[in-house]
C-alpha atoms as a PDB file:
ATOM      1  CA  UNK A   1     -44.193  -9.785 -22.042  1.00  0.00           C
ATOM      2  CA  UNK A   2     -43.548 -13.199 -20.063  1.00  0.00           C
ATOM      3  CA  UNK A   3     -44.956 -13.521 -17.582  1.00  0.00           C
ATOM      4  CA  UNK A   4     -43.271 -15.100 -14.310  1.00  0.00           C
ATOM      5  CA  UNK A   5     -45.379 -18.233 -12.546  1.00  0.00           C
ATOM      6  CA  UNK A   6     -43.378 -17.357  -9.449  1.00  0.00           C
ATOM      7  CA  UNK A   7     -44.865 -13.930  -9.679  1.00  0.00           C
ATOM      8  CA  UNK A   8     -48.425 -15.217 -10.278  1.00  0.00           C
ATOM      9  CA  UNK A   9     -48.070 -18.125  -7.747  1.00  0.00           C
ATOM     10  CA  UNK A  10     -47.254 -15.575  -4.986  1.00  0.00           C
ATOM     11  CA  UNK A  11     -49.935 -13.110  -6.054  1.00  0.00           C
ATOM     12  CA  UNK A  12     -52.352 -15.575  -5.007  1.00  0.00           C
ATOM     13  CA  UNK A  13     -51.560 -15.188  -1.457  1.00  0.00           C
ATOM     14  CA  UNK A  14     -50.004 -11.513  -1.067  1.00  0.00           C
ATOM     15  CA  UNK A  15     -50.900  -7.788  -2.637  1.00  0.00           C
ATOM     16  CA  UNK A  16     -48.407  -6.458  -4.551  1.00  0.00           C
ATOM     17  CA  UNK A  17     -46.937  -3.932  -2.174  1.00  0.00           C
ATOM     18  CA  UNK A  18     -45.825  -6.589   0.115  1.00  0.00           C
ATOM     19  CA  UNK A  19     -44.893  -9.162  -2.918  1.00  0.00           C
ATOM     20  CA  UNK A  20     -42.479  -6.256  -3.614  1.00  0.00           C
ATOM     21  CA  UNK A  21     -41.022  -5.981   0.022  1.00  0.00           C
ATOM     22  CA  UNK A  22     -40.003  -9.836  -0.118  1.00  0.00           C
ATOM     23  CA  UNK A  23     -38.106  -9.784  -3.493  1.00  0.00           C
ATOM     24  CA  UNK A  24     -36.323  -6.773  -2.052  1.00  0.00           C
ATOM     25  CA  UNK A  25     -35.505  -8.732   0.656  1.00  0.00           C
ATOM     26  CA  UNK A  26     -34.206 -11.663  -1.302  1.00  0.00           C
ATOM     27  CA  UNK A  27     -32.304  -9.423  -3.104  1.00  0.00           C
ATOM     28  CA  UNK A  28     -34.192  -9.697  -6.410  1.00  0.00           C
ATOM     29  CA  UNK A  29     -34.528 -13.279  -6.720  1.00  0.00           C
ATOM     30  CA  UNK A  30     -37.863 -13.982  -6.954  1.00  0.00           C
ATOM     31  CA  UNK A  31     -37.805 -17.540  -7.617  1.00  0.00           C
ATOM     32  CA  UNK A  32     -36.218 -17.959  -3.927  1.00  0.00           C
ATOM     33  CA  UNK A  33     -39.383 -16.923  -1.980  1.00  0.00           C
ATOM     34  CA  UNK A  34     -41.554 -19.761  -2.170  1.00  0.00           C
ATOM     35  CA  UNK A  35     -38.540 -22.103  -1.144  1.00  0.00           C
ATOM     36  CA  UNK A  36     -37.646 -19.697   1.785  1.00  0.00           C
ATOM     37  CA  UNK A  37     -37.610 -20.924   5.139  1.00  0.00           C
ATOM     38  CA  UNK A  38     -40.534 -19.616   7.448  1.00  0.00           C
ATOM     39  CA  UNK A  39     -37.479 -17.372   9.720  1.00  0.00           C
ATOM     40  CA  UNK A  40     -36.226 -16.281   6.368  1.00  0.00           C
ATOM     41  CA  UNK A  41     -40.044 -14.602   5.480  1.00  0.00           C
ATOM     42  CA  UNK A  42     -41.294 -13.628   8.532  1.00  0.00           C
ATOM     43  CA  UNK A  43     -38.324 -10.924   8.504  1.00  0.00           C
ATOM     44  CA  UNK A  44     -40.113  -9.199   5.929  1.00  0.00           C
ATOM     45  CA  UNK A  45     -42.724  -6.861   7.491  1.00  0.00           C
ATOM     46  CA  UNK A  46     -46.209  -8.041   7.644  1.00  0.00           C
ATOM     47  CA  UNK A  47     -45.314 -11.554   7.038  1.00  0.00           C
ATOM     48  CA  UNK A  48     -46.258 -14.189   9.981  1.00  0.00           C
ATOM     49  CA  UNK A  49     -46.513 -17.453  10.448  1.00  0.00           C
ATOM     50  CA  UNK A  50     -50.283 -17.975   8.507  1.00  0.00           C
ATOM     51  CA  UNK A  51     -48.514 -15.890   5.659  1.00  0.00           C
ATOM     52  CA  UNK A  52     -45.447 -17.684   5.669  1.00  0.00           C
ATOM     53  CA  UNK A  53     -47.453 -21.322   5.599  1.00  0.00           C
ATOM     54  CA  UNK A  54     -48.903 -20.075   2.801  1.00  0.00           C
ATOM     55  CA  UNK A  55     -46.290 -18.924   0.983  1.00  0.00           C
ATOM     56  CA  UNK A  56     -44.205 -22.040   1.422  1.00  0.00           C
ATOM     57  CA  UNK A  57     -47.128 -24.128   0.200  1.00  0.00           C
ATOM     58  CA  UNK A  58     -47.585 -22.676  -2.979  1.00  0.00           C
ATOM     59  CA  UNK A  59     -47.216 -24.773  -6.193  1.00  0.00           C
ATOM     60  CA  UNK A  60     -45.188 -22.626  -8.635  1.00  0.00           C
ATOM     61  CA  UNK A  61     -45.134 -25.708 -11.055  1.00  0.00           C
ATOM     62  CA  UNK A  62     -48.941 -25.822 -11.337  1.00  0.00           C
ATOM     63  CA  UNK A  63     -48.874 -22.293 -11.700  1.00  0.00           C
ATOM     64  CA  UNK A  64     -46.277 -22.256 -14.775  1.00  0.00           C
ATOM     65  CA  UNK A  65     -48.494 -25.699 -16.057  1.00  0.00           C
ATOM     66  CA  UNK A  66     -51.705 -23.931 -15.909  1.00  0.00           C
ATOM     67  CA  UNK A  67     -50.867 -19.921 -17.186  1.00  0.00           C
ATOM     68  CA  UNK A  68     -50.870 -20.894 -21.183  1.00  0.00           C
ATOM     69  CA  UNK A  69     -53.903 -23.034 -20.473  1.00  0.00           C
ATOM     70  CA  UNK A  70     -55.788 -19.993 -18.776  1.00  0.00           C
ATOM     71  CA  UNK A  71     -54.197 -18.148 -21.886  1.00  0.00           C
ATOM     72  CA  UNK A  72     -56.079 -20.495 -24.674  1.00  0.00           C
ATOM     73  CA  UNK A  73     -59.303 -19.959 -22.627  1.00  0.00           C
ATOM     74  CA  UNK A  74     -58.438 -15.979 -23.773  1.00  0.00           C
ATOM     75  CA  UNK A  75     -57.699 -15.320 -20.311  1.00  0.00           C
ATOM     76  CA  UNK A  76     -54.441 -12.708 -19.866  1.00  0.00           C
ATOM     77  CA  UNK A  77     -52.449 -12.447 -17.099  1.00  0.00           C
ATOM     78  CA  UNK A  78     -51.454  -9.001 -16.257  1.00  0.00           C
ATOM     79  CA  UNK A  79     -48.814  -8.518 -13.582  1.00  0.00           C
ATOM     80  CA  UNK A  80     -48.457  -5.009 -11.936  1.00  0.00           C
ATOM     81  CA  UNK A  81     -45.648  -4.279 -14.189  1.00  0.00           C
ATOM     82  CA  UNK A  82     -47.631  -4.741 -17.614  1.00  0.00           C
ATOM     83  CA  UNK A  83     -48.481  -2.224 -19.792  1.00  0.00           C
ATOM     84  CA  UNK A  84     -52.489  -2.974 -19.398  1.00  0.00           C
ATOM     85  CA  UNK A  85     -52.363  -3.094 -16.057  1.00  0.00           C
ATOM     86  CA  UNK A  86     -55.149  -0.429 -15.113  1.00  0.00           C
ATOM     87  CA  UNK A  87     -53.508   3.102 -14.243  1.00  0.00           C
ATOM     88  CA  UNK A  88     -55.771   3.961 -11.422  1.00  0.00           C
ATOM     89  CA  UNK A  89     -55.265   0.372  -9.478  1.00  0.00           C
ATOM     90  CA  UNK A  90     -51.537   1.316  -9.480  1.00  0.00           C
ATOM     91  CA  UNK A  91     -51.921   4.068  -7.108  1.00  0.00           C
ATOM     92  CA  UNK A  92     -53.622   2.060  -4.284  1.00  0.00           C
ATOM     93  CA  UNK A  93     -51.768   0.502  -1.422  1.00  0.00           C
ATOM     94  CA  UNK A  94     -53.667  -2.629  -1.641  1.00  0.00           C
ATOM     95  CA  UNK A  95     -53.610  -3.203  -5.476  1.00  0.00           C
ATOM     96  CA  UNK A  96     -53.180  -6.664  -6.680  1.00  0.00           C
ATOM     97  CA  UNK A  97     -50.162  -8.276  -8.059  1.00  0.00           C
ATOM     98  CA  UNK A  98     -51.889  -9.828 -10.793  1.00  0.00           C
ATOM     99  CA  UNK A  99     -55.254  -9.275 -12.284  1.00  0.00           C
ATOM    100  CA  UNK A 100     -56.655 -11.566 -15.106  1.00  0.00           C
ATOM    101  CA  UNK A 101     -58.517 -10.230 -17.463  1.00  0.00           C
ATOM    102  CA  UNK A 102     -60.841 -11.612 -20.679  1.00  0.00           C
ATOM    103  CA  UNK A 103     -61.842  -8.733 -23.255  1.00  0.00           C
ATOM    104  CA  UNK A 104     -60.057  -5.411 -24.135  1.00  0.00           C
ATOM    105  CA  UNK A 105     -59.740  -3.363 -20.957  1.00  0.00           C
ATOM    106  CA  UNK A 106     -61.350  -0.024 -22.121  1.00  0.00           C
ATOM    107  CA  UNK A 107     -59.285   3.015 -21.647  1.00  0.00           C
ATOM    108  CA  UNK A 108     -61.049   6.805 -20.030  1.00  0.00           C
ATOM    109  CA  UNK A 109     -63.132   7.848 -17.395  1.00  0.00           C
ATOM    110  CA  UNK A 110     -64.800   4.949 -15.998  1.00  0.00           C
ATOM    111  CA  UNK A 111     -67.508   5.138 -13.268  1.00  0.00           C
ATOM    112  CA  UNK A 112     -68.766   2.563 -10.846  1.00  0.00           C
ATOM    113  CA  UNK A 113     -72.773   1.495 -10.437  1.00  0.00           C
ATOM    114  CA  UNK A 114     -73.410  -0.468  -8.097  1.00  0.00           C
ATOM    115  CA  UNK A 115     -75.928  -1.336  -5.209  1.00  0.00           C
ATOM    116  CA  UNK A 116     -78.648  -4.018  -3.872  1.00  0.00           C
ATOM    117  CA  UNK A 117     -79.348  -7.485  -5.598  1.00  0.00           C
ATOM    118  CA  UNK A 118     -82.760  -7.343  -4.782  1.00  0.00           C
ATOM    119  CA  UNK A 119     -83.720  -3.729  -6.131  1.00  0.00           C
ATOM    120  CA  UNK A 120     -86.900  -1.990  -6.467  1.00  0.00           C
ATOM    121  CA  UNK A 121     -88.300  -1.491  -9.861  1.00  0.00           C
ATOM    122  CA  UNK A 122     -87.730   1.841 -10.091  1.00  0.00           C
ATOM    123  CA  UNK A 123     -84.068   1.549  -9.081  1.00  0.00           C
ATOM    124  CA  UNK A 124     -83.403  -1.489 -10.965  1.00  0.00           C
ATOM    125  CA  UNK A 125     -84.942   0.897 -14.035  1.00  0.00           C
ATOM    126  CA  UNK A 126     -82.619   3.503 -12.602  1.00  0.00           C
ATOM    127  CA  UNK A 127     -79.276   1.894 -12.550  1.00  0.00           C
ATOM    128  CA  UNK A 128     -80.084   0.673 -16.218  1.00  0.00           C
ATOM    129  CA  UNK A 129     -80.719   4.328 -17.274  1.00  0.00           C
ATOM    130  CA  UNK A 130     -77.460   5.272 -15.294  1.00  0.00           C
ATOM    131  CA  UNK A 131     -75.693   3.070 -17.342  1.00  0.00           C
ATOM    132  CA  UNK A 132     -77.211   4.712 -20.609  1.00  0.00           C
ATOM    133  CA  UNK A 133     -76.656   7.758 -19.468  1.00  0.00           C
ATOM    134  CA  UNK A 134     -73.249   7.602 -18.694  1.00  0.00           C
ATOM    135  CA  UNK A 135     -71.776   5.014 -21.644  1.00  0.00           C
ATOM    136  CA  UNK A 136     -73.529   7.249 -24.342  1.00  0.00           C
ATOM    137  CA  UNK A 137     -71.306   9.955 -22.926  1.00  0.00           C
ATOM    138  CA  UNK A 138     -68.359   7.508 -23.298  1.00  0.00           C
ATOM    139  CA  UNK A 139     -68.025   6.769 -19.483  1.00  0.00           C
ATOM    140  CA  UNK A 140     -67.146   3.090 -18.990  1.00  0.00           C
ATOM    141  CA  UNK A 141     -69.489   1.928 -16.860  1.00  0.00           C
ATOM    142  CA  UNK A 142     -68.260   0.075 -13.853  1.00  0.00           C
ATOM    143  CA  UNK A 143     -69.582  -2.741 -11.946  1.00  0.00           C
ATOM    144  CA  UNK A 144     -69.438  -6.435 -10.058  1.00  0.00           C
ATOM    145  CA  UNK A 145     -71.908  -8.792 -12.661  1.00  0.00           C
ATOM    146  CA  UNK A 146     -74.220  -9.131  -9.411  1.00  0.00           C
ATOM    147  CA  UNK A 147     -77.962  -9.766  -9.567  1.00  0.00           C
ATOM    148  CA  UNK A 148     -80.102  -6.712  -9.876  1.00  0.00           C
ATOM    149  CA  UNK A 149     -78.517  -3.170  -9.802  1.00  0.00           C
ATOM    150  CA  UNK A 150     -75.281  -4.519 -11.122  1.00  0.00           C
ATOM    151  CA  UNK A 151     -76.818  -6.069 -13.895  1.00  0.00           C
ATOM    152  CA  UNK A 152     -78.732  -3.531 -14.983  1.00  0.00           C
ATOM    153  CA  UNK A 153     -75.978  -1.099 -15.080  1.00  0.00           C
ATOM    154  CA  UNK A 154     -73.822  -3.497 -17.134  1.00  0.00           C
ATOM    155  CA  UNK A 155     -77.040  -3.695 -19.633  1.00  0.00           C
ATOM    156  CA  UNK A 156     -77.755  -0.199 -19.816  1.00  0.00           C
ATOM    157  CA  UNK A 157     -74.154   0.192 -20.610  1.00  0.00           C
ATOM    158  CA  UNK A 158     -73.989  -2.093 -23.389  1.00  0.00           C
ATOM    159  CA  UNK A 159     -76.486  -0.322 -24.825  1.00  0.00           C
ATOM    160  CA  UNK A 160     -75.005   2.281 -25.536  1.00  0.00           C
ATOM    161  CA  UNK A 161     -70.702   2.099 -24.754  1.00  0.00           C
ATOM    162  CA  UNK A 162     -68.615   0.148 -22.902  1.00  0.00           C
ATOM    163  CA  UNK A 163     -68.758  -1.501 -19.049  1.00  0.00           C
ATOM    164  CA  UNK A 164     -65.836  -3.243 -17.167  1.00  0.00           C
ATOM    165  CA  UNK A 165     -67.178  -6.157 -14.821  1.00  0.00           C
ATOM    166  CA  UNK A 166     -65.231  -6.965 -11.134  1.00  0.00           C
ATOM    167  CA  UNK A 167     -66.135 -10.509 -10.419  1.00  0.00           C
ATOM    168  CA  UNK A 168     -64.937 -11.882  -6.990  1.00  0.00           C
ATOM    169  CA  UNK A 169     -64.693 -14.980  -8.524  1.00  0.00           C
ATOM    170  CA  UNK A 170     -62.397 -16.912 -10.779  1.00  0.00           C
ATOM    171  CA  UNK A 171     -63.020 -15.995 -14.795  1.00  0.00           C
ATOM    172  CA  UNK A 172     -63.546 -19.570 -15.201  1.00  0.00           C
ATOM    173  CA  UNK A 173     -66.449 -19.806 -12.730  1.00  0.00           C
ATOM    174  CA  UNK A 174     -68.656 -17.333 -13.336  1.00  0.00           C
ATOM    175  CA  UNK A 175     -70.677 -15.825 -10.318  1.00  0.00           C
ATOM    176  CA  UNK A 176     -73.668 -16.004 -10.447  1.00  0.00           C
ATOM    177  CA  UNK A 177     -74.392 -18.925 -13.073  1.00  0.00           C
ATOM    178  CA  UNK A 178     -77.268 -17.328 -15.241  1.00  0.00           C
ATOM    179  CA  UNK A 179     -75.002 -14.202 -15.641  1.00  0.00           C
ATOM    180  CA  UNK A 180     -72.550 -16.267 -18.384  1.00  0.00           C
ATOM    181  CA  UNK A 181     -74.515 -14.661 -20.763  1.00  0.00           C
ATOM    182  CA  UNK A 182     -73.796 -11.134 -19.697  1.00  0.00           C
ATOM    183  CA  UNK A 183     -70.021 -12.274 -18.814  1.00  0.00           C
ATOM    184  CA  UNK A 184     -69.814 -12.796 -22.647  1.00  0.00           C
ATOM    185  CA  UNK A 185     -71.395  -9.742 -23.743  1.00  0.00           C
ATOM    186  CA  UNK A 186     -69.612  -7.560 -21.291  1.00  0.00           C
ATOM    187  CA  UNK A 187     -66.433  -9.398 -22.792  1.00  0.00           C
ATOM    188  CA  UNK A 188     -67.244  -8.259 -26.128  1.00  0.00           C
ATOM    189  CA  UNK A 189     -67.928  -4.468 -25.418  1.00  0.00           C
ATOM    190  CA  UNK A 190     -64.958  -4.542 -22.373  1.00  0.00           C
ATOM    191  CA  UNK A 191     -63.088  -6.541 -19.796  1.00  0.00           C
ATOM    192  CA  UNK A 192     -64.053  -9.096 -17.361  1.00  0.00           C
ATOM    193  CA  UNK A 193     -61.156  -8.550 -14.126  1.00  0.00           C
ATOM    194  CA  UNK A 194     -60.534 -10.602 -11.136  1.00  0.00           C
ATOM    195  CA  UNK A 195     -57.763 -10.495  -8.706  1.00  0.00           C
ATOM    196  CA  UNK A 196     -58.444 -14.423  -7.885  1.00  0.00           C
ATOM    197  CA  UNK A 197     -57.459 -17.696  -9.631  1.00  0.00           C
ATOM    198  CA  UNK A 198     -59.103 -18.270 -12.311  1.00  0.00           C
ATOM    199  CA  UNK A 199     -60.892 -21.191 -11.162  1.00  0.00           C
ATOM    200  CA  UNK A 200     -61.643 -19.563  -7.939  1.00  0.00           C
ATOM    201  CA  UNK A 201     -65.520 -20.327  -6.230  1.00  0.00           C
ATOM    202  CA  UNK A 202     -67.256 -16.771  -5.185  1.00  0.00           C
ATOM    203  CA  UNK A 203     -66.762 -16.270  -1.590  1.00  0.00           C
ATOM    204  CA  UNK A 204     -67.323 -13.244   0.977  1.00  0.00           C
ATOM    205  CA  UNK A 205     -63.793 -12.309   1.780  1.00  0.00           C
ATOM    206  CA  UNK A 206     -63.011 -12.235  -2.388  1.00  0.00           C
ATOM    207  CA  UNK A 207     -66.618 -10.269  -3.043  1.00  0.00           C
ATOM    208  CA  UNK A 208     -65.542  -7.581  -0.635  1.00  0.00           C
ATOM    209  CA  UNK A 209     -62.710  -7.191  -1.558  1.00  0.00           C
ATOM    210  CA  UNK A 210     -63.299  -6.968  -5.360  1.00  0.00           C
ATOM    211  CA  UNK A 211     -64.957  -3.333  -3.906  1.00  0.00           C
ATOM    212  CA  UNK A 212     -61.718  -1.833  -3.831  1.00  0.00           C
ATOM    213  CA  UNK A 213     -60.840  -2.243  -7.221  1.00  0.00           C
ATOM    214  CA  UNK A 214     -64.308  -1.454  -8.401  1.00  0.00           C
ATOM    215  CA  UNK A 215     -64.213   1.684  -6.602  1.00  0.00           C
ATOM    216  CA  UNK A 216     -60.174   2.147  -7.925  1.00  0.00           C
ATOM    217  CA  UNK A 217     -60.692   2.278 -11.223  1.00  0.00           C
ATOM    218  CA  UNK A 218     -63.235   4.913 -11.383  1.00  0.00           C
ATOM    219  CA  UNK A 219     -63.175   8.390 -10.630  1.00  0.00           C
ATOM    220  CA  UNK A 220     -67.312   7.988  -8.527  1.00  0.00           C
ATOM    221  CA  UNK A 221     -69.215   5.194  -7.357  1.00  0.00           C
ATOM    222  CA  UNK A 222     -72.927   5.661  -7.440  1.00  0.00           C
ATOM    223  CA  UNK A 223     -75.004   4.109  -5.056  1.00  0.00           C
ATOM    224  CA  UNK A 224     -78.043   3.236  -6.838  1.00  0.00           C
ATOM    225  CA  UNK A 225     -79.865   1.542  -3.621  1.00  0.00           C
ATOM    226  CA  UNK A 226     -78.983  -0.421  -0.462  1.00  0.00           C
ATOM    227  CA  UNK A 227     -79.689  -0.996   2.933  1.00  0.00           C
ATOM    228  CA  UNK A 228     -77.552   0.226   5.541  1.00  0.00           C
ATOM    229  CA  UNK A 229     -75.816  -3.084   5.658  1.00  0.00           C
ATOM    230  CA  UNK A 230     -75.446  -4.287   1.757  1.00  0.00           C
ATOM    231  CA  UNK A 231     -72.408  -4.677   0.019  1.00  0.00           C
ATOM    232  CA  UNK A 232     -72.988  -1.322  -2.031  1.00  0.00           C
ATOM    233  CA  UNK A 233     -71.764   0.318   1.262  1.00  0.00           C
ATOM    234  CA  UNK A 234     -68.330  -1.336   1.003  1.00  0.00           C
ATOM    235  CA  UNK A 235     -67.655   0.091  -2.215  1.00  0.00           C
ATOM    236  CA  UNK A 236     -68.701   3.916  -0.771  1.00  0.00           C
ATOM    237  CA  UNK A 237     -66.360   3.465   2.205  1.00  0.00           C
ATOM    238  CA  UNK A 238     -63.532   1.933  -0.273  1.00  0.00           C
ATOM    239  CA  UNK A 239     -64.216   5.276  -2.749  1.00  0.00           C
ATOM    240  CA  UNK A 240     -64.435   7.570   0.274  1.00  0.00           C
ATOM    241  CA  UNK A 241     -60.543   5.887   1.374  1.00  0.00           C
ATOM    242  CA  UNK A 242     -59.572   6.270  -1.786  1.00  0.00           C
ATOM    243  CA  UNK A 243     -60.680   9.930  -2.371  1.00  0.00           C
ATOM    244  CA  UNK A 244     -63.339   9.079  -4.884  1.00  0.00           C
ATOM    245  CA  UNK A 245     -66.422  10.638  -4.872  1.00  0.00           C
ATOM    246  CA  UNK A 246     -69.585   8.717  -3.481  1.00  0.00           C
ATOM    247  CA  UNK A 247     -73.011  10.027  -5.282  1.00  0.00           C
ATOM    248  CA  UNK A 248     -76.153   7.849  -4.548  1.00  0.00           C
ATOM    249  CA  UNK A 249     -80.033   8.583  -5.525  1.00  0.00           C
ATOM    250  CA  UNK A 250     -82.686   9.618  -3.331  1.00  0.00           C
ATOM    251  CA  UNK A 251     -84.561   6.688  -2.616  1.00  0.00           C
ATOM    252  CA  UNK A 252     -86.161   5.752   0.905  1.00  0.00           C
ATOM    253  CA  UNK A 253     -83.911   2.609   1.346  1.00  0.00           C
ATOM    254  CA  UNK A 254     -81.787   2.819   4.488  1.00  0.00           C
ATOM    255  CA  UNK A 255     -78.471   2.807   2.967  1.00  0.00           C
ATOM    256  CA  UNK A 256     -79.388   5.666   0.767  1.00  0.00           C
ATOM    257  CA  UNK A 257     -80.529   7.985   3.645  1.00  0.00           C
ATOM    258  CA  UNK A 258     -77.603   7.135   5.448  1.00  0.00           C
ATOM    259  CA  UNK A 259     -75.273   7.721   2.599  1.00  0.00           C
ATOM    260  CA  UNK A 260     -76.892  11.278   2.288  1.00  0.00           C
ATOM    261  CA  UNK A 261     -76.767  11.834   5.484  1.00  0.00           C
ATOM    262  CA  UNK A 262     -72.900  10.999   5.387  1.00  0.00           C
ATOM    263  CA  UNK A 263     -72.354  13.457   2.549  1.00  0.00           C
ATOM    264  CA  UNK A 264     -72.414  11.492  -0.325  1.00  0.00           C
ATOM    265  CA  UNK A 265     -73.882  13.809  -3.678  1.00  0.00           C
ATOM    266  CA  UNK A 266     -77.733  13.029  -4.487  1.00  0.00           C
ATOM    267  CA  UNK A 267     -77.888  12.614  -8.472  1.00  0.00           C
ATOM    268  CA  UNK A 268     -81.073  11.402 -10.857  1.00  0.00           C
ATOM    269  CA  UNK A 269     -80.778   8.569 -13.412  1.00  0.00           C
ATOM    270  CA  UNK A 270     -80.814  11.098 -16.331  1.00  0.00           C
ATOM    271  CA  UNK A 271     -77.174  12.408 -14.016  1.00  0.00           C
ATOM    272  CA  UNK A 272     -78.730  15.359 -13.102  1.00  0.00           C
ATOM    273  CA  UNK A 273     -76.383  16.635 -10.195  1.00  0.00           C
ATOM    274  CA  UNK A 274     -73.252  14.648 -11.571  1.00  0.00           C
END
């Protein structure tokens, strides 16, 4: 399908709920809303004067000049409307407006494993078993390319099925560096997503929110370790907003007790309990 660089352009700097809310407003013509004036936007709901800015300053051309070169670097662009867009990222009310993608995005249960990027050995050995366990029962395994638990879910996965990776990063930048290996590998047993430009640097605000669409796509997120404040607890509030179920393993860190002590279902590496 072709693919609009007005569409792309504006995903950059809105969801796709509210992307949908301003071409209603313009009455369908999409092309109109970057050239809008900042009265005509901030009539849409949710739109203010940072939002507007940002709209308005948006480069459509370099958009439409850059898409078929992301496209020769095998990258596709996948607006909501596309037939690969994931299923289970349609249903949130955050879900991007475009998600780029490099590999074949598996189709089936998936499940997210994720947790701290400095792990103990037996959790690091843990997540890797996890994502054994689960792939060789043809779960896609996924997970954010991370140092330690991440990592070791993706390789236990590969070992044995298939593993999605949710980098919160650009596909062209790969986060962190000595992971390009894994990016590739992942990309030939799966799909490498991001909700950023392509050429995006990591940064907090996209790394938590690449959470929610870890946690959207699957149907449980296992904690595999954390402290109470990691990342990994993100992705269990995400699930828990999103109605997915939150498992973790019963390990003395701090974000495990507290997960347990929140609720959350205590499972082994082998999935005993799952």
């Amino acid at each position: 399908m072709t693919v609009s660089p007005a569409w792309v352009a504006l995903s950059f700097v809105v969801g796709s709920k509210r992307l949908r809310a301003l071409i209603e407003h313009f009455g369908g013509d999409l092309e109109a809303i970057p050239h809008a004036d900042e009265a005509a936007l901030r009539q849409v709901r949710g739109i203010g004067p940072k939002l507007a800015a940002a709209i308005r300053a948006l480069d459509v051309e370099a958009v439409a000049q850059a898409i078929p070169r992301w496209q020769a670097q095998n990258i596709r662009v996948l607006p909501f409307d596309h037939p690969d867009y994931p299923k289970p990222l349609r249903t949130l009310d955050d879900a991007p407006a475009t998600l780029f993608a490099q590999g074949s995005i598996p189709r089936g249960r998936c499940v997210a494993v994720v947790g701290t990027r400095s792990p103990s050995a037996e959790a690091e050995e843990a997540a890797k078993r996890l994502g054994v366990e689960l792939a060789s029962r043809d779960i896609i395994v996924v997970s954010g390319l991370a140092r330690g638990i991440d990592a070791a879910a993706h390789l236990g996965a590969l070992a044995a099925g298939q593993t999605i990776a949710v980098l919160g990063c650009g596909l062209l930048n790969i986060y962190p560096p000595e992971h390009r290996g894994l990016a590739s590998a992942v990309v030939g047993r799966g799909a490498l997503l991001s909700e950023a430009h392509p050429r995006a640097e990591p940064s907090p605000p996209l790394l938590v929110a690449r959470n929610r669409l870890i946690s959207g796509l699957c149907e449980a997120v296992i904690v595999v370790e954390t402290e109470s404040d990691g990342g990994a607890m993100h992705a269990a509030r995400r699930a828990r907003e999103q109605g997915r179920r939150v498992c973790t393993l019963d390990l003395p860190a701090s974000g495990n007790r507290a997960l347990i002590d929140e609720g959350a279902d205590v499972i082994t590496p082998d999935l005993d309990g799952f």
